[in-house]
PDB file of N, CA and C in Angstrom:
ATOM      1  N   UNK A   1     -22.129  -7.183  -6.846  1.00  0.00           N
ATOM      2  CA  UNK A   1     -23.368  -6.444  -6.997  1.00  0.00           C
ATOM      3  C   UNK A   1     -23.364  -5.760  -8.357  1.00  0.00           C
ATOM      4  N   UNK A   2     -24.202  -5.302  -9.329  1.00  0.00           N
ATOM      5  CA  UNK A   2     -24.590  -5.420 -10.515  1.00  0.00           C
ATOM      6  C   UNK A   2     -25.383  -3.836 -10.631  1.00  0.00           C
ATOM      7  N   UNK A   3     -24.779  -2.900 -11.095  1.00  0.00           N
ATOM      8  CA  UNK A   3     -25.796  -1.434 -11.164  1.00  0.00           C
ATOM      9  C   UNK A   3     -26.051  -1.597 -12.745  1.00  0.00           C
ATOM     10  N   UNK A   4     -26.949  -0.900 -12.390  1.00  0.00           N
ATOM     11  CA  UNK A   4     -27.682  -0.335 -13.707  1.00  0.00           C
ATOM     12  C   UNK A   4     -27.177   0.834 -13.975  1.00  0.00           C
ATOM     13  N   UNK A   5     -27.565   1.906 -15.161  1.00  0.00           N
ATOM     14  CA  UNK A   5     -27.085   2.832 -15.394  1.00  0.00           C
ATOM     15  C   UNK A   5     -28.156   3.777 -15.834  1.00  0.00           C
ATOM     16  N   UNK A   6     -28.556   4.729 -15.696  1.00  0.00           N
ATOM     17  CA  UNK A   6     -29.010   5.612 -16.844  1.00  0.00           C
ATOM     18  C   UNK A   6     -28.317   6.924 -16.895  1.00  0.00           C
ATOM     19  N   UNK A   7     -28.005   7.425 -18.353  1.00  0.00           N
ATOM     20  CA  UNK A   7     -27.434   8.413 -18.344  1.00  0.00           C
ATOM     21  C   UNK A   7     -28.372   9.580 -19.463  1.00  0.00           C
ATOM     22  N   UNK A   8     -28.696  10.603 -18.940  1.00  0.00           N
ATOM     23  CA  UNK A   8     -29.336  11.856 -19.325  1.00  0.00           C
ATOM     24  C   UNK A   8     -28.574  12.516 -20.591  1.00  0.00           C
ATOM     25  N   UNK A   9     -29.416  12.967 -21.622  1.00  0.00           N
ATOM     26  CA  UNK A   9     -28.873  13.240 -22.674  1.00  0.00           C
ATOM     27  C   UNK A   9     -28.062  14.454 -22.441  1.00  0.00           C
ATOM     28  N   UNK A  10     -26.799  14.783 -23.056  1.00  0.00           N
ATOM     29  CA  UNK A  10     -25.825  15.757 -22.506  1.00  0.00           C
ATOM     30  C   UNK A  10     -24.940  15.899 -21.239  1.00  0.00           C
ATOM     31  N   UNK A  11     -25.507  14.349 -20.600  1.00  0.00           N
ATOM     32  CA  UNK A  11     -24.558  14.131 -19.372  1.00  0.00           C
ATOM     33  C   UNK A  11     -22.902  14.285 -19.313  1.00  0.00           C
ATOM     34  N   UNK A  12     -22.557  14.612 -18.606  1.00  0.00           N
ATOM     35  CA  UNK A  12     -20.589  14.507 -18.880  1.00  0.00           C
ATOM     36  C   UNK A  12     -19.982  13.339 -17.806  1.00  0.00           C
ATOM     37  N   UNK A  13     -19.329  12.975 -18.420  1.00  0.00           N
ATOM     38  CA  UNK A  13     -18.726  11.970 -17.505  1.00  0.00           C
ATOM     39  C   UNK A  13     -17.692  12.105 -16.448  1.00  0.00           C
ATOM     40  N   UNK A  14     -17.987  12.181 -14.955  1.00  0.00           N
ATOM     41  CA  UNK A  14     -16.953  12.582 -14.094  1.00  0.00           C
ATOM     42  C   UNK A  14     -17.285  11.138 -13.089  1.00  0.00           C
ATOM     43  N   UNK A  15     -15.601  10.431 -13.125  1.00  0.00           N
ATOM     44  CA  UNK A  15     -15.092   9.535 -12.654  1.00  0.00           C
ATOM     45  C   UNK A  15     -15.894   9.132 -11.051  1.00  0.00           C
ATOM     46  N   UNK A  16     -16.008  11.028 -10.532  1.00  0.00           N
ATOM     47  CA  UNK A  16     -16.536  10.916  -8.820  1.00  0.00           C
ATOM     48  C   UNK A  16     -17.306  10.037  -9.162  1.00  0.00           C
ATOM     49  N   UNK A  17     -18.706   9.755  -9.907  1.00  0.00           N
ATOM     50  CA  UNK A  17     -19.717   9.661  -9.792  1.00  0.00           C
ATOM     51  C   UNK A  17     -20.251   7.974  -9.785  1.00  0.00           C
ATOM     52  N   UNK A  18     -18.624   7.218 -10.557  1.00  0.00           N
ATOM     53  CA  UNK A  18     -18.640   5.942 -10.756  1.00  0.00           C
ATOM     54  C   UNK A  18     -17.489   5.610  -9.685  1.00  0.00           C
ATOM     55  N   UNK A  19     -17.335   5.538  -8.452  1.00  0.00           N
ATOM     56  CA  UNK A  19     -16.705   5.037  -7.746  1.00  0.00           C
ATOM     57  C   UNK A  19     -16.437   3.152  -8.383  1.00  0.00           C
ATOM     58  N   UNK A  20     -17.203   2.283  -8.476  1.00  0.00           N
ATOM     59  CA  UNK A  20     -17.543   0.975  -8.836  1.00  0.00           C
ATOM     60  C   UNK A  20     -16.477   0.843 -10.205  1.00  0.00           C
ATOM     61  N   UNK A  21     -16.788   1.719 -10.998  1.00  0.00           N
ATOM     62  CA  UNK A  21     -16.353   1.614 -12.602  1.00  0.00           C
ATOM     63  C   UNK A  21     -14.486   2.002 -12.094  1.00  0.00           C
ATOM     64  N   UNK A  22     -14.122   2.901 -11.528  1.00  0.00           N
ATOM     65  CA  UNK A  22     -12.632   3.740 -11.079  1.00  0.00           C
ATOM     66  C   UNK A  22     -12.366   2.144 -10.265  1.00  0.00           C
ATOM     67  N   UNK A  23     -12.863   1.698  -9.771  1.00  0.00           N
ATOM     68  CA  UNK A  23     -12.344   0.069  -9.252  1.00  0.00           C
ATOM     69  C   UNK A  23     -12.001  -0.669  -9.967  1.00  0.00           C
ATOM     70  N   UNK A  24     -12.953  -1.150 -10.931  1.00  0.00           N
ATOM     71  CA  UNK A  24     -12.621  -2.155 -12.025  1.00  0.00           C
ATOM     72  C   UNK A  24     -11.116  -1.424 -12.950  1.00  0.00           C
ATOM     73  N   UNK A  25     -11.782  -0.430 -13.305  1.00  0.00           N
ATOM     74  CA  UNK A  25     -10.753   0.022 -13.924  1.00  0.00           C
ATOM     75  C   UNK A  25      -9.011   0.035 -13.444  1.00  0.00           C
ATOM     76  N   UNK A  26      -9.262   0.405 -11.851  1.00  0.00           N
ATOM     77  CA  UNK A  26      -8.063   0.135 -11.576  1.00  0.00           C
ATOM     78  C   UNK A  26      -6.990  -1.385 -11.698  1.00  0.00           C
ATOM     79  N   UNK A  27      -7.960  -2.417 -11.148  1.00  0.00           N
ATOM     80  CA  UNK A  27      -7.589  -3.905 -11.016  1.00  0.00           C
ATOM     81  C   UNK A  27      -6.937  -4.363 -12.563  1.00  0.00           C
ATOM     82  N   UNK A  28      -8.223  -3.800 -13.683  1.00  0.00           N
ATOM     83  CA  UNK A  28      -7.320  -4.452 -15.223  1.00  0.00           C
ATOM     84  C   UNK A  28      -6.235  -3.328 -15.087  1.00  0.00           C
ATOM     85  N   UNK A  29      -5.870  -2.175 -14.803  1.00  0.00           N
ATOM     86  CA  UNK A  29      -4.966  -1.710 -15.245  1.00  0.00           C
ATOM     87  C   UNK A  29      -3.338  -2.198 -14.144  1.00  0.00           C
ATOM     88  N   UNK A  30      -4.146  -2.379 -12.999  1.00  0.00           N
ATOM     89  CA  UNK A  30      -2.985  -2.645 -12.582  1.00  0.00           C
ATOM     90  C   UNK A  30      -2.298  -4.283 -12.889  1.00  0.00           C
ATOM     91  N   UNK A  31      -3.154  -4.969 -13.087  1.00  0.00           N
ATOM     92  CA  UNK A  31      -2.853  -6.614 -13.917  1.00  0.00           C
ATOM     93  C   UNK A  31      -2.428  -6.419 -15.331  1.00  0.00           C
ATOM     94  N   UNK A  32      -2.668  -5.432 -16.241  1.00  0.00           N
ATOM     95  CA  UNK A  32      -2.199  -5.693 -17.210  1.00  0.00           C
ATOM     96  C   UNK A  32      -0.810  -4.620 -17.623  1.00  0.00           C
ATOM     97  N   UNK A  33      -0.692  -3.939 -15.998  1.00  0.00           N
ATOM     98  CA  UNK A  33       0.934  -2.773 -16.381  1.00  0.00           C
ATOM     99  C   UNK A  33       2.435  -3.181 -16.697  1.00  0.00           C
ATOM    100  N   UNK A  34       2.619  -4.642 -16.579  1.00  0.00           N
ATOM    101  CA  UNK A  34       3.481  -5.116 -16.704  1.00  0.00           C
ATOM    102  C   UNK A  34       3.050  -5.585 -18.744  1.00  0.00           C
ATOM    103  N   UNK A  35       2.407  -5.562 -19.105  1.00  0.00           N
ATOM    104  CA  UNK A  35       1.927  -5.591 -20.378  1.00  0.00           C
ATOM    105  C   UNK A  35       2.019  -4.983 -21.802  1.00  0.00           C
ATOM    106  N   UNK A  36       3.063  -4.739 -21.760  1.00  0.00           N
ATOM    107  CA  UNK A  36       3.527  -3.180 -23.415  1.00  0.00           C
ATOM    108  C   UNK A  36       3.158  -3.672 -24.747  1.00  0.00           C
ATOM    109  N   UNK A  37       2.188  -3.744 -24.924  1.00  0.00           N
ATOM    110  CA  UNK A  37       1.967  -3.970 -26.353  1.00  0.00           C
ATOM    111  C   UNK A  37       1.053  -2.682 -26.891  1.00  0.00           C
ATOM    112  N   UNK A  38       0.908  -2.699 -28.307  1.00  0.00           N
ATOM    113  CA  UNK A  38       0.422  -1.808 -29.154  1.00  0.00           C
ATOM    114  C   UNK A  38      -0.758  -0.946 -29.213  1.00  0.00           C
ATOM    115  N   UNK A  39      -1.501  -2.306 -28.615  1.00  0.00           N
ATOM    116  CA  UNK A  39      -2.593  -1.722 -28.853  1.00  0.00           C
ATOM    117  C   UNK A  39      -3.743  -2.525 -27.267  1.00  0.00           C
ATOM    118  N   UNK A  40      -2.818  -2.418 -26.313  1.00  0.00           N
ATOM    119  CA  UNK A  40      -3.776  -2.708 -24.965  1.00  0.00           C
ATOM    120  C   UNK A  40      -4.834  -1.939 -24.898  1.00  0.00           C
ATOM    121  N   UNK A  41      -5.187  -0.387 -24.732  1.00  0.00           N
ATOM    122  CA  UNK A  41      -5.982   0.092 -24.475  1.00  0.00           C
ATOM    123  C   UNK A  41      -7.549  -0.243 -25.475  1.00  0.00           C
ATOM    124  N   UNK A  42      -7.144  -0.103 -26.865  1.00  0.00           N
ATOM    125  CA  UNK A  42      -8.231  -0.501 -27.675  1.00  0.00           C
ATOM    126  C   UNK A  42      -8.022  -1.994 -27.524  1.00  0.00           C
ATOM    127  N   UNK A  43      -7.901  -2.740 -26.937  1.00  0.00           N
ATOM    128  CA  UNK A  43      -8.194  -4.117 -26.630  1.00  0.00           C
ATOM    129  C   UNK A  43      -9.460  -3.980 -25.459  1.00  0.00           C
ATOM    130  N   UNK A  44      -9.114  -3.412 -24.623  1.00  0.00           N
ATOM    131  CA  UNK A  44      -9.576  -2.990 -23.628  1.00  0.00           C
ATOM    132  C   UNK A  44     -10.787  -2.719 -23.724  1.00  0.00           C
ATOM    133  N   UNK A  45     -10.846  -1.835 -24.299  1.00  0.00           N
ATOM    134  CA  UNK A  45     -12.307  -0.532 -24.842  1.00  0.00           C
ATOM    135  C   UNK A  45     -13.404  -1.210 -25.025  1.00  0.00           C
ATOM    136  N   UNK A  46     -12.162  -2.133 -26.767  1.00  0.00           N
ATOM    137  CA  UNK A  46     -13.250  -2.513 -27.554  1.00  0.00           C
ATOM    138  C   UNK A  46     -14.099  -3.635 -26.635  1.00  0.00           C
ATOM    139  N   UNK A  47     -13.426  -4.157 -26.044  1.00  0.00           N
ATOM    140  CA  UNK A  47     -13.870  -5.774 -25.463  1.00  0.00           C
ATOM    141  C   UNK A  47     -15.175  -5.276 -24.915  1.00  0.00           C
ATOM    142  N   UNK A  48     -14.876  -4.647 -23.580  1.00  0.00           N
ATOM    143  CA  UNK A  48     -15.584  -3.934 -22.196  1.00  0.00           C
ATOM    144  C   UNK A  48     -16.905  -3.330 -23.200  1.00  0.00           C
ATOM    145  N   UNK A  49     -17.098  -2.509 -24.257  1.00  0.00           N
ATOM    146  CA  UNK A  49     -17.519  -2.017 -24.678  1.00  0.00           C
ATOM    147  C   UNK A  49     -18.878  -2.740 -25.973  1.00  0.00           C
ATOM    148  N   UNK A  50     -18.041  -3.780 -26.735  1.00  0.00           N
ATOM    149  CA  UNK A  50     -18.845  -4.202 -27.300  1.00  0.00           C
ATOM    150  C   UNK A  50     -18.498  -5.903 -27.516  1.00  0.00           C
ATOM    151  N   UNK A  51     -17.758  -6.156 -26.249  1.00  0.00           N
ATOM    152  CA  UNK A  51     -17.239  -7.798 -26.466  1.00  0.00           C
ATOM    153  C   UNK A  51     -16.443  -8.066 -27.616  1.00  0.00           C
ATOM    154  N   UNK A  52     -15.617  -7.764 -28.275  1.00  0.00           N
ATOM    155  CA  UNK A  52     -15.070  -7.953 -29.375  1.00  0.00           C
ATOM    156  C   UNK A  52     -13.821  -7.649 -29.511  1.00  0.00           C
ATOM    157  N   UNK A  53     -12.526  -8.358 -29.831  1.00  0.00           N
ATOM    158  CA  UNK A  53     -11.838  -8.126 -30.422  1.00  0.00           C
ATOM    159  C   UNK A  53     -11.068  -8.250 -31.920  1.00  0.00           C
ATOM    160  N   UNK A  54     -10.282  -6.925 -32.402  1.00  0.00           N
ATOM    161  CA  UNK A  54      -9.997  -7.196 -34.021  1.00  0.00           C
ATOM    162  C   UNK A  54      -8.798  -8.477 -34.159  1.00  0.00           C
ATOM    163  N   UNK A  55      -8.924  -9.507 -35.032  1.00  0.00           N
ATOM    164  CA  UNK A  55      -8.206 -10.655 -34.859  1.00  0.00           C
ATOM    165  C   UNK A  55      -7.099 -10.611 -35.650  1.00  0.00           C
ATOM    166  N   UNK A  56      -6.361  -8.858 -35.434  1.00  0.00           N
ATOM    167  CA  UNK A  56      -4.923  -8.708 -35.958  1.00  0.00           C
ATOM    168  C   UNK A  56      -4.552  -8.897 -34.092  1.00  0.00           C
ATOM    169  N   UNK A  57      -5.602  -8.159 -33.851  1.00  0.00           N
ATOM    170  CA  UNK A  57      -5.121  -7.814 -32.344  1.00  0.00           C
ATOM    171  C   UNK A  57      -4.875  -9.166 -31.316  1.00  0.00           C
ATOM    172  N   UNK A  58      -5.237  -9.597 -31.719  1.00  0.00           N
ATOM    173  CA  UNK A  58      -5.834 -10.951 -31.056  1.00  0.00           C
ATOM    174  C   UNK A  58      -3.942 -11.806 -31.883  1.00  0.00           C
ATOM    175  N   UNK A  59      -3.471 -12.142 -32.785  1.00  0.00           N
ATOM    176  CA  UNK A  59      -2.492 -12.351 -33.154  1.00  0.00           C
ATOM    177  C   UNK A  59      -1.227 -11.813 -32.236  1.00  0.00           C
ATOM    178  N   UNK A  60      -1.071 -10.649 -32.421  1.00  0.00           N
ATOM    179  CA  UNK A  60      -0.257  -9.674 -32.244  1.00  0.00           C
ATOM    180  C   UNK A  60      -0.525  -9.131 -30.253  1.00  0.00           C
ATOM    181  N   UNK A  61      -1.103  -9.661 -29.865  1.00  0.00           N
ATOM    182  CA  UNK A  61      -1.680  -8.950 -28.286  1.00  0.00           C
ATOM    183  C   UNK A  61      -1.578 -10.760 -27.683  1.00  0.00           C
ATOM    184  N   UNK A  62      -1.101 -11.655 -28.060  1.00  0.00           N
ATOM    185  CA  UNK A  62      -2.214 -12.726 -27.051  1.00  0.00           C
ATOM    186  C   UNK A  62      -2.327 -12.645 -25.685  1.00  0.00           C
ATOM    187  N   UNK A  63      -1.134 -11.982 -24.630  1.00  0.00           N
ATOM    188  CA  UNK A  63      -1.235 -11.920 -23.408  1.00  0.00           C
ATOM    189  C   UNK A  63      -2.454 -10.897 -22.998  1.00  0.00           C
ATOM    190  N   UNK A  64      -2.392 -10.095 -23.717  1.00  0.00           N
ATOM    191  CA  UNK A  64      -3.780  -8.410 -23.337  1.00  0.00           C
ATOM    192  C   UNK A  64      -5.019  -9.155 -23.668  1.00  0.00           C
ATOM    193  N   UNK A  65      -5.456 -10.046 -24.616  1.00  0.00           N
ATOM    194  CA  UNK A  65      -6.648 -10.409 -24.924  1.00  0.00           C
ATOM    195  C   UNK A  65      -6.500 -11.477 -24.312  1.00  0.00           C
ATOM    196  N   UNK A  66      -6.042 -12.431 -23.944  1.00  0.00           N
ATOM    197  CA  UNK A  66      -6.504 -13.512 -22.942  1.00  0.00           C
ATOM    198  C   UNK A  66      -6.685 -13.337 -21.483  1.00  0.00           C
ATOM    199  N   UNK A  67      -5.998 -12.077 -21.369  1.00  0.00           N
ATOM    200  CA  UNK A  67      -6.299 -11.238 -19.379  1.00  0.00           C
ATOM    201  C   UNK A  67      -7.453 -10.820 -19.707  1.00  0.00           C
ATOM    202  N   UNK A  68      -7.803 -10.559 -20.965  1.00  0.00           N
ATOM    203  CA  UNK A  68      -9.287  -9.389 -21.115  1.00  0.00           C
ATOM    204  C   UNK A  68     -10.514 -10.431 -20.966  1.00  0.00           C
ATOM    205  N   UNK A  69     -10.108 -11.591 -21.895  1.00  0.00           N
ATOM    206  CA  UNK A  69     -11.096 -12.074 -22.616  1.00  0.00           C
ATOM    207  C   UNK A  69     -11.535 -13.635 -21.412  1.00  0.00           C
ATOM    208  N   UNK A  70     -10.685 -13.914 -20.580  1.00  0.00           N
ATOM    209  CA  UNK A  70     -10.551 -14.926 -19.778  1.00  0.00           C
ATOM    210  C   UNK A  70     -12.020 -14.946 -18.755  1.00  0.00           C
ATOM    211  N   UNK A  71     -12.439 -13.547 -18.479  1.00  0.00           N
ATOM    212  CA  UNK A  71     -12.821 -13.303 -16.630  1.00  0.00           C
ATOM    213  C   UNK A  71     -12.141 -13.355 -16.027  1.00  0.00           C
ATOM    214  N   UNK A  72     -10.898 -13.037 -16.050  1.00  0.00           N
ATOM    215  CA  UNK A  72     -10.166 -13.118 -14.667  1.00  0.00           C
ATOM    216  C   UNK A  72     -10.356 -12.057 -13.988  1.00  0.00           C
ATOM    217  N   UNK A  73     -10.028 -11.199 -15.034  1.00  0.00           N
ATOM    218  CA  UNK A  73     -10.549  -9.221 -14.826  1.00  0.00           C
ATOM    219  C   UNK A  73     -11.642  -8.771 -15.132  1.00  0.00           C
ATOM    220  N   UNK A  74     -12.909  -8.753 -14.073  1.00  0.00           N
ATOM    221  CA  UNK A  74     -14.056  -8.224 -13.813  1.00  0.00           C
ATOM    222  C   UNK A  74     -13.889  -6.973 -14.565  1.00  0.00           C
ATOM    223  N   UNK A  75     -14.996  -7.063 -15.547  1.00  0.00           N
ATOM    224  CA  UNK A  75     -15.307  -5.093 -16.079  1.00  0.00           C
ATOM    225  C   UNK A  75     -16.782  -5.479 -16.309  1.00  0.00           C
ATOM    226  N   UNK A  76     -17.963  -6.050 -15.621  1.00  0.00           N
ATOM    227  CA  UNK A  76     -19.232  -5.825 -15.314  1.00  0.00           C
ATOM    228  C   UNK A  76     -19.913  -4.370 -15.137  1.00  0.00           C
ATOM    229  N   UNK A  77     -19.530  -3.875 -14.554  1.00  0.00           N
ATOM    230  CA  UNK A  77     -19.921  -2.234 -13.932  1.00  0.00           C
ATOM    231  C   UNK A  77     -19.750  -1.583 -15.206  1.00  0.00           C
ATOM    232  N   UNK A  78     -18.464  -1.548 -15.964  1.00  0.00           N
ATOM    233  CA  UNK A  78     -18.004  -0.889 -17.424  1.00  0.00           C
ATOM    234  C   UNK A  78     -18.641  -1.466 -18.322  1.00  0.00           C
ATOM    235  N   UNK A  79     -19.055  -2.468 -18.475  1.00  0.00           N
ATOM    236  CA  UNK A  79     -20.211  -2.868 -19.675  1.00  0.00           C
ATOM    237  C   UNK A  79     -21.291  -2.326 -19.416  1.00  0.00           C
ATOM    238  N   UNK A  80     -21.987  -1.977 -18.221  1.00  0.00           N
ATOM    239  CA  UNK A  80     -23.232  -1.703 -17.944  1.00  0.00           C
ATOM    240  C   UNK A  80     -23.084  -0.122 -18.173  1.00  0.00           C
ATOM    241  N   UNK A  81     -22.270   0.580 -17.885  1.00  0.00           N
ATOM    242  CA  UNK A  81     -22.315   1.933 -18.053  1.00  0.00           C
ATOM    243  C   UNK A  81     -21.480   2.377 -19.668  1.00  0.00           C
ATOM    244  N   UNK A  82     -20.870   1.346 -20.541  1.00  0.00           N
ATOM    245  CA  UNK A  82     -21.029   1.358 -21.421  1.00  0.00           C
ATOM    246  C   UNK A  82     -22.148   1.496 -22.542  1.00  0.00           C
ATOM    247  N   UNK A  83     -22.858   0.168 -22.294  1.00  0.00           N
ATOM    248  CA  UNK A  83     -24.192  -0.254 -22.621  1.00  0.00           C
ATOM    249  C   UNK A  83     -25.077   1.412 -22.246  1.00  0.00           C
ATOM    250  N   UNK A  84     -25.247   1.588 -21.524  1.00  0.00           N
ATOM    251  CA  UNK A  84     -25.851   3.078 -20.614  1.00  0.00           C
ATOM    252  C   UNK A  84     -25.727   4.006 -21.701  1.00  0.00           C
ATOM    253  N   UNK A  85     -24.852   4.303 -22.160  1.00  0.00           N
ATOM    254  CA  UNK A  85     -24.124   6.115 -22.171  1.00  0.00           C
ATOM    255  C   UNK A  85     -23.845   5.628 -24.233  1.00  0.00           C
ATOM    256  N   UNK A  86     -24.228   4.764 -24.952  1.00  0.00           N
ATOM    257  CA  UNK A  86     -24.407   4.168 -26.398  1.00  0.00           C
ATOM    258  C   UNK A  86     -24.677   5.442 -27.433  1.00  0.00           C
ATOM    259  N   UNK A  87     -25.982   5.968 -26.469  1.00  0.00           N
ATOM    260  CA  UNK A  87     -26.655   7.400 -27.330  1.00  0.00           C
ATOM    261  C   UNK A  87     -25.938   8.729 -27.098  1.00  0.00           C
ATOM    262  N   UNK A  88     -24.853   8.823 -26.248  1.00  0.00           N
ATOM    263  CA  UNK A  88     -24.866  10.048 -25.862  1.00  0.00           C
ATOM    264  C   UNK A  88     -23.333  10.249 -26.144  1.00  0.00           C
ATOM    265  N   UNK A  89     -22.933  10.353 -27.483  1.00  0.00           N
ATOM    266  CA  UNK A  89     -21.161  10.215 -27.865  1.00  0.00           C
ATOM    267  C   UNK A  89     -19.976  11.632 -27.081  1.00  0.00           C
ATOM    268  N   UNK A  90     -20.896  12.532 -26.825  1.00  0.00           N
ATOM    269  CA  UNK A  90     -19.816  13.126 -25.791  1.00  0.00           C
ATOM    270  C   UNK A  90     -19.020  12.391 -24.348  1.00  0.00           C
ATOM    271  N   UNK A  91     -20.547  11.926 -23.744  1.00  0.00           N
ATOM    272  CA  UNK A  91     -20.151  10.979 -22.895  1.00  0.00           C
ATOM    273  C   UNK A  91     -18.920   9.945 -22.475  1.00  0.00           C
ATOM    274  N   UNK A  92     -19.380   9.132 -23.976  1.00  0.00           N
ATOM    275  CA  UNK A  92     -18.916   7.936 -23.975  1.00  0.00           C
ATOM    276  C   UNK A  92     -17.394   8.328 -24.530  1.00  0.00           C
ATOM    277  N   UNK A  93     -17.335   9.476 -25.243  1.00  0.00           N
ATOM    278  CA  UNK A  93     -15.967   9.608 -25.468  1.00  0.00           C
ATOM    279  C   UNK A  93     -14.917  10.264 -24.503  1.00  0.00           C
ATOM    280  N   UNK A  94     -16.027  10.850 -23.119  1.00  0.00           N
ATOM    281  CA  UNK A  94     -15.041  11.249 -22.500  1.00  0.00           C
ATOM    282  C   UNK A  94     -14.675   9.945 -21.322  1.00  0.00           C
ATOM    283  N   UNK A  95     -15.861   8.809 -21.611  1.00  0.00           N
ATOM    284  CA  UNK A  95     -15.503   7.595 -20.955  1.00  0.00           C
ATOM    285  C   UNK A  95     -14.225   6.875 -21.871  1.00  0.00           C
ATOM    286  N   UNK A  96     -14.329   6.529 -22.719  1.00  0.00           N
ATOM    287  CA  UNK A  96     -12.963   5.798 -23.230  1.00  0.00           C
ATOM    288  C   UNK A  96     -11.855   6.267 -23.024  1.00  0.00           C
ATOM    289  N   UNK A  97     -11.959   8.015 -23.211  1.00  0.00           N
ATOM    290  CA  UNK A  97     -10.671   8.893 -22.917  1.00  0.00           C
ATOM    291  C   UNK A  97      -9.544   8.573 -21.005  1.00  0.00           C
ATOM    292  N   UNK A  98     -10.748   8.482 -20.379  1.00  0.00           N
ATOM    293  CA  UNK A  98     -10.837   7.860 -18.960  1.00  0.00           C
ATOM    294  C   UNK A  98     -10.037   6.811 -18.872  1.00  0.00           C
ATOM    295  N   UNK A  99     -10.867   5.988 -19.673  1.00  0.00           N
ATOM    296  CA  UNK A  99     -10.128   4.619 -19.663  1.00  0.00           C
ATOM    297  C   UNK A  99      -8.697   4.393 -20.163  1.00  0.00           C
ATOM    298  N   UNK A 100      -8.707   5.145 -21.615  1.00  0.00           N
ATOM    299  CA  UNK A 100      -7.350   5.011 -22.246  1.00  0.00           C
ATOM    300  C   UNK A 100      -5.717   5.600 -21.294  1.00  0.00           C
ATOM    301  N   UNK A 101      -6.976   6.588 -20.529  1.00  0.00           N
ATOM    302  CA  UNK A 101      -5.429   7.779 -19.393  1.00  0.00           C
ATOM    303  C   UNK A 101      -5.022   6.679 -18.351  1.00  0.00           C
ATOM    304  N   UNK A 102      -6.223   5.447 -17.933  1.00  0.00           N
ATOM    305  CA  UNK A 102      -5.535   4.535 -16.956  1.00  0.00           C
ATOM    306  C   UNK A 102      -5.009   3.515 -17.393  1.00  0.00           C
ATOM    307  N   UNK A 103      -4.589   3.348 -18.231  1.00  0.00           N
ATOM    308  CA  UNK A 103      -3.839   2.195 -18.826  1.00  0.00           C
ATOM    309  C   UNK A 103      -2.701   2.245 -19.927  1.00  0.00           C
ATOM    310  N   UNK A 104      -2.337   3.481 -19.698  1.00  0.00           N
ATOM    311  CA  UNK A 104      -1.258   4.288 -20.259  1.00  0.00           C
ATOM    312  C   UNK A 104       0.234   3.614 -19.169  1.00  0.00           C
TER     313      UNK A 104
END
């Protein structure tokens, strides 16, 4: 199932509120914990966030960017509330911050 998002200017981001997104999030983190490389989390981010990865990373990561970049690991819900929350950089930075603490 597929949500939409809208987020209100000055919104803050609390995890309660994305039950859906704290799912996804859990599944890549728990598939990619066996995974120690440099720079997983901004693999992560960037992908979920704006489809893209930097092609040092992509060299240097191939196991993190081919779990990311495959579909194997659903982050639908996190693009959409990515996509969502674009205008509102408190938000979104306390969303990446989120993200970066679960995949630590």
């Amino acid at each position: 199932m597929f949500k939409t998002y809208t987020i209100n200017d000055s919104e803050n981001f609390d995890i309660n509120l994305y039950p859906e997104i704290e799912s996804e999030i859990f599944i890549i983190s728990y598939h990619l914990r066996n995974l120690h490389t440099a720079n997983k989390t901004e693999i992560v981010i960037s992908y979920l966030k704006d489809h893209c990865v930097k092609t040092v990373w992509i060299q240097d990561n191939a196991d993190v960017v081919n779990m990311i970049t495959s579909g194997f690991l659903s982050g639908n819900q996190t693009e959409a509330l990515f996509n969502a929350c674009r205008h509102d950089p408190g938000f979104l930075a306390d969303f990446e911050h989120y993200i970066a603490s679960r995949l630590m």
